[in-house]
Each structure stands twice: as structure tokens, then as C-alpha cells.
Protein backbone atom coordinates (compact mmCIF):
# COMPACT_ATOMS: atom_id res chain seq x y z
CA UNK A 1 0.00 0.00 0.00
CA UNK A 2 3.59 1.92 -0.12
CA UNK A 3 4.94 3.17 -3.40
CA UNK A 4 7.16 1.07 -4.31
CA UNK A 5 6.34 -2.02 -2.11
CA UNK A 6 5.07 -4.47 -4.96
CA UNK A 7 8.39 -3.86 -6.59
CA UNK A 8 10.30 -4.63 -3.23
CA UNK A 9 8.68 -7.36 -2.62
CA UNK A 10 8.78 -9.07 -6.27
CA UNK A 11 12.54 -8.42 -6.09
CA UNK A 12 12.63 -10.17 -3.09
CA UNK A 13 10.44 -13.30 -3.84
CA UNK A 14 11.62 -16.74 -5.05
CA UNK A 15 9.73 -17.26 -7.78
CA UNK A 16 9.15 -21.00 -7.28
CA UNK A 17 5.93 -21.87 -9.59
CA UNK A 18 4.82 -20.53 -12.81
CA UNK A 19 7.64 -20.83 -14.83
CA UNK A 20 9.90 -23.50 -16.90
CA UNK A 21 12.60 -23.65 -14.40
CA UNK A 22 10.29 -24.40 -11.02
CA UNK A 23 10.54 -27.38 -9.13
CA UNK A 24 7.59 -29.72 -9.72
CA UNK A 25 6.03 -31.90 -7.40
CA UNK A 26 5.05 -35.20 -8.06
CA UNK A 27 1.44 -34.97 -9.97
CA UNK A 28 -0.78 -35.96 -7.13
CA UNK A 29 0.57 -33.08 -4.87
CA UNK A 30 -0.63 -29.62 -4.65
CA UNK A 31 2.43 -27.47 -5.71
CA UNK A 32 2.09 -25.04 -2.96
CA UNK A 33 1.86 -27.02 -0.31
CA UNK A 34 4.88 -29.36 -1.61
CA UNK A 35 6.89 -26.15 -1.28
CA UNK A 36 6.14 -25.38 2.66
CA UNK A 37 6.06 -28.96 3.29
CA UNK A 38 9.77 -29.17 1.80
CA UNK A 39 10.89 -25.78 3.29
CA UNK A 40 11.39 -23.92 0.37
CA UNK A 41 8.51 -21.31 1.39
CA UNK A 42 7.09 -19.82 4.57
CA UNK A 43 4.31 -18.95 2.82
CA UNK A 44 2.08 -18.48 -0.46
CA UNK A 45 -0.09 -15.60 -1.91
CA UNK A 46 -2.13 -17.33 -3.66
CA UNK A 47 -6.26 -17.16 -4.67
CA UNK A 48 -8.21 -18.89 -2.18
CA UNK A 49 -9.52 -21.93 -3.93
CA UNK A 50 -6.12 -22.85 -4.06
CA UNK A 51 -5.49 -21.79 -0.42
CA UNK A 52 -8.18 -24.53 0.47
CA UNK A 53 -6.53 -27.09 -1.60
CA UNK A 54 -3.41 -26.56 0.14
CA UNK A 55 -4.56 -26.68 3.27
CA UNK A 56 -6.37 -29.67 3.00
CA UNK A 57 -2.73 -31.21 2.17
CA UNK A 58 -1.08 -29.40 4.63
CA UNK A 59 -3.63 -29.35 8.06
CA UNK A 60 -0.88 -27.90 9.84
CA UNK A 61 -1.14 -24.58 7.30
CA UNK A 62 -2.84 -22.08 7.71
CA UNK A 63 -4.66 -19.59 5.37
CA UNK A 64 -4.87 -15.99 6.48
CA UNK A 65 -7.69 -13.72 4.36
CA UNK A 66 -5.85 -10.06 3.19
CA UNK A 67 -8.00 -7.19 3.87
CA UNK A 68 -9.78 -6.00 1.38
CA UNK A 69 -7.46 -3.41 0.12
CA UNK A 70 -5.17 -6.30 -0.62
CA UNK A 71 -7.22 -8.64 -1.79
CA UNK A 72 -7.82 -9.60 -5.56
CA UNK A 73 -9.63 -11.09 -7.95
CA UNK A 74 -10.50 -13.17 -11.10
CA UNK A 75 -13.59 -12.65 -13.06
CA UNK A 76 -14.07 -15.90 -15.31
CA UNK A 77 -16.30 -15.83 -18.60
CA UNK A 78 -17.39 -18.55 -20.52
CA UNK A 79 -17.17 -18.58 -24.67
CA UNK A 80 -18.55 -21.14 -27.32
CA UNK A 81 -16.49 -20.85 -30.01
CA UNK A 82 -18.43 -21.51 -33.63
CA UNK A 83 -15.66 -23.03 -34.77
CA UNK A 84 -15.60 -25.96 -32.27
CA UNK A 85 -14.37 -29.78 -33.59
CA UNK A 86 -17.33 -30.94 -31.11
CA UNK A 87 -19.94 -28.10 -30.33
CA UNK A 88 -22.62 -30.33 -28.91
CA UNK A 89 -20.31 -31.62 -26.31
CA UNK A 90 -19.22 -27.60 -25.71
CA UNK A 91 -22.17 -26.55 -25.66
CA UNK A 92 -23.03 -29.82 -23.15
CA UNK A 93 -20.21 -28.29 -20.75
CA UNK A 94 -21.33 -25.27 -21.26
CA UNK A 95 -25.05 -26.12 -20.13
CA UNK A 96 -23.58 -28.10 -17.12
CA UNK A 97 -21.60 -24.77 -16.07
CA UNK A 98 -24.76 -22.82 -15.93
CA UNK A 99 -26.97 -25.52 -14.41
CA UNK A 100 -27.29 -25.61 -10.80
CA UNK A 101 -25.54 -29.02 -10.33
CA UNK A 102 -22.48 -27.03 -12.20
CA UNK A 103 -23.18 -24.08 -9.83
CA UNK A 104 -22.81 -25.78 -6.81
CA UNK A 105 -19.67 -27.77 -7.94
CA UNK A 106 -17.97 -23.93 -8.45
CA UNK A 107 -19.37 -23.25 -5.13
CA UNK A 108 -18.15 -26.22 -3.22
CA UNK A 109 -14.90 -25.29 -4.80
CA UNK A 110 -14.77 -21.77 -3.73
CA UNK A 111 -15.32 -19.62 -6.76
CA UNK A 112 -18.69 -17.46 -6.93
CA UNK A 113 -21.68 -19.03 -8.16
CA UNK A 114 -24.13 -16.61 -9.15
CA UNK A 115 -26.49 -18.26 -11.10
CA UNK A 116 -27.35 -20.91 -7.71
CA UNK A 117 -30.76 -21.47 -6.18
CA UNK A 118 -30.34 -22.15 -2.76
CA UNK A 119 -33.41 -24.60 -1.94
């Protein structure tokens, strides 16, 4: 909230996911977790859908909300693209999204799901 503090602190980071050269974990663990468990981080910031994931690897953990003048977001759309190679399965998916079966699976999983009837 400083000038100057996002570029302190991305100078500062160890970039340990996102790009060619990070360490990967075996493919049934959760990347962020992996690195606390093997001590190469303290800590994560990270969205909170994958917060919960970690956690639920690492019990020990422990996710911390930022306050809001911290915090971010993602804002997800969803496209159908007319040139598909199998629209009636897209457009399946698509219908599943927007369904409320597909709503609460988004929900369950932490993202927002507008479109679900609580009964």
C-alpha cells in the first residue's frame, strides 16, 4: 500500500511456480503445499480456492484472508467458439456450467456461483 512495495517485494520473492525452471512436485501433490512442506517457502499468496486445496494437504497450514485493500480477484467468462471440432459436447459443458448441479460444484470449490438457487 507503499509506493514502491510491490516492486520490493517481487525483487525479493523466489519465484518457485509458474515458470519453466520451477521445481515440480510429483502430480498428485498440490504445488504449494509441496513447497512449505519441503521448506522452500514460509508462505504463499495465492487465490483462495487454491489456499483450500493446500490446506487440506497441509492441516498444519494455515490460510490468512488479506483485507480487502489487498485482496484480488478473477472474473471468469465462458465462450462457445463456432468453430468448435465438437460443439454439442461444448455446448453440453457449457449447459452443465450454468446448471445448478455445475453451480454448486464452483461453489463447493470456492469460486462465486451466481447463477445458484439455494433450496
Amino acid at each position: 500500500m507503499q509506493p514502491g512495495s510491490r516492486e520490493w517485494l517481487e525483487a525479493k520473492a523466489a519465484k518457485l511456480t509458474g515458470g519453466p525452471a520451477a521445481p515440480q512436485p510429483a502430480p498428485d501433490r498440490n504445488v504449494y503445499a509441496w513447497h512449505v512442506a519441503e521448506n522452500r517457502a514460509d508462505l504463499f499468496l495465492a487465490y483462495c480456492t487454491t489456499a483450500k486445496a493446500s490446506k487440506s494437504e497441509l492441516p498444519e497450514g494455515r490460510v490468512v484472508e488479506l483485507p480487502r485493500e489487498l485482496a484480488v480477484g478473477a472474473e471468469y467468462g465462458l465462450t462457445l467458439l463456432e468453430s468448435s471440432s465438437a460443439p454439442r459436447a461444448a455446448a453440453a459443458l457449457a449447459s452443465y456450467i450454468l446448471s445448478n448441479d455445475g453451480q454448486q460444484v464452483l461453489h463447493k470449490h470456492g469460486f462465486n456461483a451466481p447463477l445458484l438457487r439455494r433450496e
